[in-house]
Every structure is written in C-alpha cells, then in structure tokens.
PDB file of N, CA and C in Angstrom:
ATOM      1  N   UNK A   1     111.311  -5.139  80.599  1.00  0.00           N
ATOM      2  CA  UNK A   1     110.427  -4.693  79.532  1.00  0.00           C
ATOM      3  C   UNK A   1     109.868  -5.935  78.843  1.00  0.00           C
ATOM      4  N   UNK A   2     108.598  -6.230  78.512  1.00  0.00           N
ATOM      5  CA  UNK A   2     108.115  -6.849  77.740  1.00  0.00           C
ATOM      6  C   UNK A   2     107.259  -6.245  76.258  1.00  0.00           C
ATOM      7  N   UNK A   3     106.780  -7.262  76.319  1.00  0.00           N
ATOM      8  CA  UNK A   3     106.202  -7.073  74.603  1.00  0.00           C
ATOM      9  C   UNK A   3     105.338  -6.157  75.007  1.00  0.00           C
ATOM     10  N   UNK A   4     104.344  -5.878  75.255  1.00  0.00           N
ATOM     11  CA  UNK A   4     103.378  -5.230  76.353  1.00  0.00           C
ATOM     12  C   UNK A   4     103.871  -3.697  76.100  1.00  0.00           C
ATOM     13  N   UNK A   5     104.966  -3.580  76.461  1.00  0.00           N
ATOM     14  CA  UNK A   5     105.848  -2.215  77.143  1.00  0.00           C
ATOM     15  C   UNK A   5     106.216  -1.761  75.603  1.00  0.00           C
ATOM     16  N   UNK A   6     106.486  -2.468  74.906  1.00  0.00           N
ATOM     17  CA  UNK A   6     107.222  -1.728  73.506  1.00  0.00           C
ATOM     18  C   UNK A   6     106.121  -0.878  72.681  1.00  0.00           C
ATOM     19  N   UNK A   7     106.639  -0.298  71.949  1.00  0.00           N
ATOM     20  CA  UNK A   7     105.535   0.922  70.618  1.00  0.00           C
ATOM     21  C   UNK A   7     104.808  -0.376  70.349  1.00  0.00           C
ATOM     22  N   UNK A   8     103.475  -0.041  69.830  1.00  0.00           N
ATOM     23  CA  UNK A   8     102.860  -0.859  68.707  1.00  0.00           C
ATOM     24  C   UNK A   8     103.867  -1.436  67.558  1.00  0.00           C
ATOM     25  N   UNK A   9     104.454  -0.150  66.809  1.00  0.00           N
ATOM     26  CA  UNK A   9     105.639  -0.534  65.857  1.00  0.00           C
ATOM     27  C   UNK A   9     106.079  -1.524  65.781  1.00  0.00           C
ATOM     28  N   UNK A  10     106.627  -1.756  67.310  1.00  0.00           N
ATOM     29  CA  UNK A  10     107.553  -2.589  67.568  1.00  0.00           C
ATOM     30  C   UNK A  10     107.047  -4.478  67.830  1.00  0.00           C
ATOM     31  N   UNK A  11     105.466  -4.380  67.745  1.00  0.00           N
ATOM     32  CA  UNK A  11     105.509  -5.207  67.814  1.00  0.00           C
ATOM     33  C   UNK A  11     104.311  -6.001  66.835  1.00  0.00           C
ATOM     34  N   UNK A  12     104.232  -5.556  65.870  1.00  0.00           N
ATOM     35  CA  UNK A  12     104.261  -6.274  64.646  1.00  0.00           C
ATOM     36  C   UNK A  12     103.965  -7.779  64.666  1.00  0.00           C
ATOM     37  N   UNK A  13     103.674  -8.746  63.533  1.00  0.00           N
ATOM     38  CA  UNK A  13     103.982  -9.579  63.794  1.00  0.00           C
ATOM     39  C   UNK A  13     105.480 -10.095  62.971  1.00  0.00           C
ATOM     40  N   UNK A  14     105.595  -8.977  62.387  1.00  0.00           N
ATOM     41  CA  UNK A  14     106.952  -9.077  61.399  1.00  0.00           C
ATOM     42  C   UNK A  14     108.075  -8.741  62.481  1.00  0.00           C
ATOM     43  N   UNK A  15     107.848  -7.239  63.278  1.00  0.00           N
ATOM     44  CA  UNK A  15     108.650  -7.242  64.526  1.00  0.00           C
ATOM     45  C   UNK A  15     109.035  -7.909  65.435  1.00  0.00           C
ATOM     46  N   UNK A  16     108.039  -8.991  65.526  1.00  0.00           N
ATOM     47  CA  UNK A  16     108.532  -9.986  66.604  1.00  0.00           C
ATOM     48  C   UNK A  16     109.372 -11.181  66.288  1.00  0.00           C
ATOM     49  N   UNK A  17     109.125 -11.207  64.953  1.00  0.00           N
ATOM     50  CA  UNK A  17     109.672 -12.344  63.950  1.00  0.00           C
ATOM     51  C   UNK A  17     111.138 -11.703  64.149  1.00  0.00           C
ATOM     52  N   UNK A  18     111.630 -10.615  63.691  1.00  0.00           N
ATOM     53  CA  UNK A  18     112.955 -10.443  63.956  1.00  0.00           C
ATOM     54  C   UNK A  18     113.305 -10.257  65.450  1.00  0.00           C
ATOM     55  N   UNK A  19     112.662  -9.408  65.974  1.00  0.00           N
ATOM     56  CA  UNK A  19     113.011  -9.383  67.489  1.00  0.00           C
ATOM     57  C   UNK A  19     113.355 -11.054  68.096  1.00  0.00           C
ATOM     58  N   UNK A  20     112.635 -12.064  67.408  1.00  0.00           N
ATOM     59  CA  UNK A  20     113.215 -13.282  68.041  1.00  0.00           C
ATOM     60  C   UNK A  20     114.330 -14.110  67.447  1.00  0.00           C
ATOM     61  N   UNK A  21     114.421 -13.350  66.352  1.00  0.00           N
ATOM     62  CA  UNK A  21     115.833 -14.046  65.336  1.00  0.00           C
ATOM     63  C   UNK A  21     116.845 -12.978  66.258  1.00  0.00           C
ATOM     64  N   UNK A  22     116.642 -11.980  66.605  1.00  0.00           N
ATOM     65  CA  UNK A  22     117.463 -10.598  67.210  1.00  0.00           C
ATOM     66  C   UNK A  22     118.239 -11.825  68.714  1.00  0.00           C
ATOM     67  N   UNK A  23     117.384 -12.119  69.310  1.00  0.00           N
ATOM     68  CA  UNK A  23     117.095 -12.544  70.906  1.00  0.00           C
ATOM     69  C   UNK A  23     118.295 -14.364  70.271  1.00  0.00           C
ATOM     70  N   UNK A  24     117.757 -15.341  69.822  1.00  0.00           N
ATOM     71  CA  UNK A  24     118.709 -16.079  69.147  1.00  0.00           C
ATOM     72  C   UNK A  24     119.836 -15.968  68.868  1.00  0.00           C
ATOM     73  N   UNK A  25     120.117 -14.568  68.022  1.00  0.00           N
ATOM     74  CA  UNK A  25     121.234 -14.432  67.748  1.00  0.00           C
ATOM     75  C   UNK A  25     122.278 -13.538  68.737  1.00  0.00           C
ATOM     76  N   UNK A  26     122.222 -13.586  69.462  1.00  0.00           N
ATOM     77  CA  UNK A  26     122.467 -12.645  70.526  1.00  0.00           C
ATOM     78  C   UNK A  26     122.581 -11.482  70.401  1.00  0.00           C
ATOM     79  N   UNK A  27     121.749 -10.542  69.943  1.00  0.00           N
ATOM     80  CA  UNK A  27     121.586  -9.142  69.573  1.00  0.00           C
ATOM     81  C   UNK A  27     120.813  -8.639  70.531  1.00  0.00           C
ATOM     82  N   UNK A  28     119.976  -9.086  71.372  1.00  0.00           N
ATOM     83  CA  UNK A  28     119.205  -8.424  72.056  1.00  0.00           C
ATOM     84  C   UNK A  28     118.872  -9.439  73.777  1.00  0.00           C
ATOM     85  N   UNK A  29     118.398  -8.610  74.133  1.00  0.00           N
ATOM     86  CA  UNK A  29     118.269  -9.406  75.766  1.00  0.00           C
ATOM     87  C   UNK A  29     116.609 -10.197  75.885  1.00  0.00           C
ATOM     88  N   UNK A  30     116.154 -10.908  76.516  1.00  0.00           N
ATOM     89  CA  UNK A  30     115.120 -11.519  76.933  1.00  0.00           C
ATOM     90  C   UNK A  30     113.913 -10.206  77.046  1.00  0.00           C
ATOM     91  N   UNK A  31     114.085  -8.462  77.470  1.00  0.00           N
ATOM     92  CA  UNK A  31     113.652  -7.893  77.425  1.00  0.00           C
ATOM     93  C   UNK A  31     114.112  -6.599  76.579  1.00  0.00           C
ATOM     94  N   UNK A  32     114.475  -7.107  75.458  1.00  0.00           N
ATOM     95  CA  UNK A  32     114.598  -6.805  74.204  1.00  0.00           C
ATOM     96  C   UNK A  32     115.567  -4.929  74.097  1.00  0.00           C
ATOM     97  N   UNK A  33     116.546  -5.724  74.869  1.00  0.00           N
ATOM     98  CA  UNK A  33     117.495  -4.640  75.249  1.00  0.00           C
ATOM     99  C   UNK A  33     118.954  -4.963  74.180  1.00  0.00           C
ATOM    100  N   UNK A  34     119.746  -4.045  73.509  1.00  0.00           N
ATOM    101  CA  UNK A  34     120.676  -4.397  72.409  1.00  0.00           C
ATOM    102  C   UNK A  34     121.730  -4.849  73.623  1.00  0.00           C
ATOM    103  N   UNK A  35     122.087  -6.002  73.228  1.00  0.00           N
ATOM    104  CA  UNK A  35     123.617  -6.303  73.737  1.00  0.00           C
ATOM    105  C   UNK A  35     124.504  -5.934  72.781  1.00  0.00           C
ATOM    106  N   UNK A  36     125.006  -5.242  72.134  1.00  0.00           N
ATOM    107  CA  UNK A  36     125.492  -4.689  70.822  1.00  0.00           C
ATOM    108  C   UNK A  36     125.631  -3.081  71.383  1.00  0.00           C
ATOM    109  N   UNK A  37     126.956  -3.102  70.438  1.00  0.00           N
ATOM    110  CA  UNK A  37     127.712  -1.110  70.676  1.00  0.00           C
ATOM    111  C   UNK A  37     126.241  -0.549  70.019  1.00  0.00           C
ATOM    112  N   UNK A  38     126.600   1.076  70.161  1.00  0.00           N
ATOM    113  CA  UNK A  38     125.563   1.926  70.323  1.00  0.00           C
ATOM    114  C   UNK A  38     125.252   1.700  68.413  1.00  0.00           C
ATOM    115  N   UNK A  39     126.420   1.578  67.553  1.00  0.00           N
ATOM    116  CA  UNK A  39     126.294   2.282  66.336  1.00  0.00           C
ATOM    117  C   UNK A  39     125.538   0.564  65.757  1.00  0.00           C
ATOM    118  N   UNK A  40     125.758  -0.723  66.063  1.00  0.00           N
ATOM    119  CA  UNK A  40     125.160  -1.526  65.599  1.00  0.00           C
ATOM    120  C   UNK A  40     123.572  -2.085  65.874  1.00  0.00           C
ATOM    121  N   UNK A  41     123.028  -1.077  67.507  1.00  0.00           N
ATOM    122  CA  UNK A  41     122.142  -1.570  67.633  1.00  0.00           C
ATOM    123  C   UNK A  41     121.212  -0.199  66.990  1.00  0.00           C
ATOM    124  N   UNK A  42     121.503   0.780  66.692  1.00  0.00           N
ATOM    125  CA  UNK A  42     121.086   1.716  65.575  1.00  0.00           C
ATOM    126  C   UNK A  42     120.868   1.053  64.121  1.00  0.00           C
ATOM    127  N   UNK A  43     121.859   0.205  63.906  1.00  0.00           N
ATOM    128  CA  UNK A  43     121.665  -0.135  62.784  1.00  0.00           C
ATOM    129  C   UNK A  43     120.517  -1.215  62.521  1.00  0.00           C
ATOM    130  N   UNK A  44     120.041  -1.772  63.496  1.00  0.00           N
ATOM    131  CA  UNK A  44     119.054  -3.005  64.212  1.00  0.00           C
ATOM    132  C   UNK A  44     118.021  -2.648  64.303  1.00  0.00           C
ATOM    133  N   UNK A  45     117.579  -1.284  65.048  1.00  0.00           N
ATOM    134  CA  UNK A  45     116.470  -0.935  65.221  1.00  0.00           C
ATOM    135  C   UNK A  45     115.853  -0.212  63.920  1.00  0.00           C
ATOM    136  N   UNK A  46     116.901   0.127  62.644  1.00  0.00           N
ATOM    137  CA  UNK A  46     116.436   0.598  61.615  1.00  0.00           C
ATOM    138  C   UNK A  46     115.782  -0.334  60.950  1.00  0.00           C
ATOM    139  N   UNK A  47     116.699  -1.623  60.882  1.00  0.00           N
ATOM    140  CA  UNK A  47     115.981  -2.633  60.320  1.00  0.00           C
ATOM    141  C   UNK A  47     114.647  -3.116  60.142  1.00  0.00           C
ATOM    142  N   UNK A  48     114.105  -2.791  62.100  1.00  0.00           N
ATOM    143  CA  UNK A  48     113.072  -3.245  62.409  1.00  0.00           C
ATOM    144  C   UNK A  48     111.736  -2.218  61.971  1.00  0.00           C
ATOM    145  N   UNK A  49     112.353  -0.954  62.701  1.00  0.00           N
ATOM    146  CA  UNK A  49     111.238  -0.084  62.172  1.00  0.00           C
ATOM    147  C   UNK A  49     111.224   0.410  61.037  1.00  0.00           C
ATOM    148  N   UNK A  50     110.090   0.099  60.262  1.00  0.00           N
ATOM    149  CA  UNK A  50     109.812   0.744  58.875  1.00  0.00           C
ATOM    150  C   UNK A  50     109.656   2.156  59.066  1.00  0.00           C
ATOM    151  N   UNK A  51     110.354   2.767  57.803  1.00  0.00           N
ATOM    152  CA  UNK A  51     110.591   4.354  57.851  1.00  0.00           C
ATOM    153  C   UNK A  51     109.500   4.766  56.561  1.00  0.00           C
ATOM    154  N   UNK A  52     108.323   5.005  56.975  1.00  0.00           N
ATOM    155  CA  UNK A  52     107.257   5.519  56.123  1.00  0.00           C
ATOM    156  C   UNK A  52     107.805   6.217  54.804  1.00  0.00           C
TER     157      UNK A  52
END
C-alpha cells in the first residue's frame, strides 16, 4: 500500500506528518500497516483521523 492507496483523510499533510513520526517510531510499516496489537493501533488511527 502506498500513499496513493490510502483515503484522502489519510493523507493530509498533517496525516503524513504523523504517519511518518508513526513509521520512525515503529508503529507502523513502510506501507503504513500497524505493527502494534489491535486495541493500540485503534487508538493511532483515532489520533490521525479527525472525527468531525
């Protein structure tokens, strides 16, 4: 998956800003997959997407 492949949402320029602090910190994969249990990468993707 690339950037390309994700929601608009997701790729922000604020989204990508964390998605690459995410990818650094080892939270996520090169194709922006959670390496993280189910309940922390829930908690990750809340972060990212703004809830109107």
């Amino acid at each position: 998956m690339d950037e390309k492949s994700l929601p608009e949402v997701l790729t922000t320029d604020e989204a990508m800003t964390l998605w690459r602090k995410a990818q650094r910190a080892g939270y996520v994969d090169e194709h922006y997959q959670p390496l993280l249990s189910r309940t922390q990468a829930a908690l990750l993707a809340d972060a990212i997407i703004p809830v109107p």
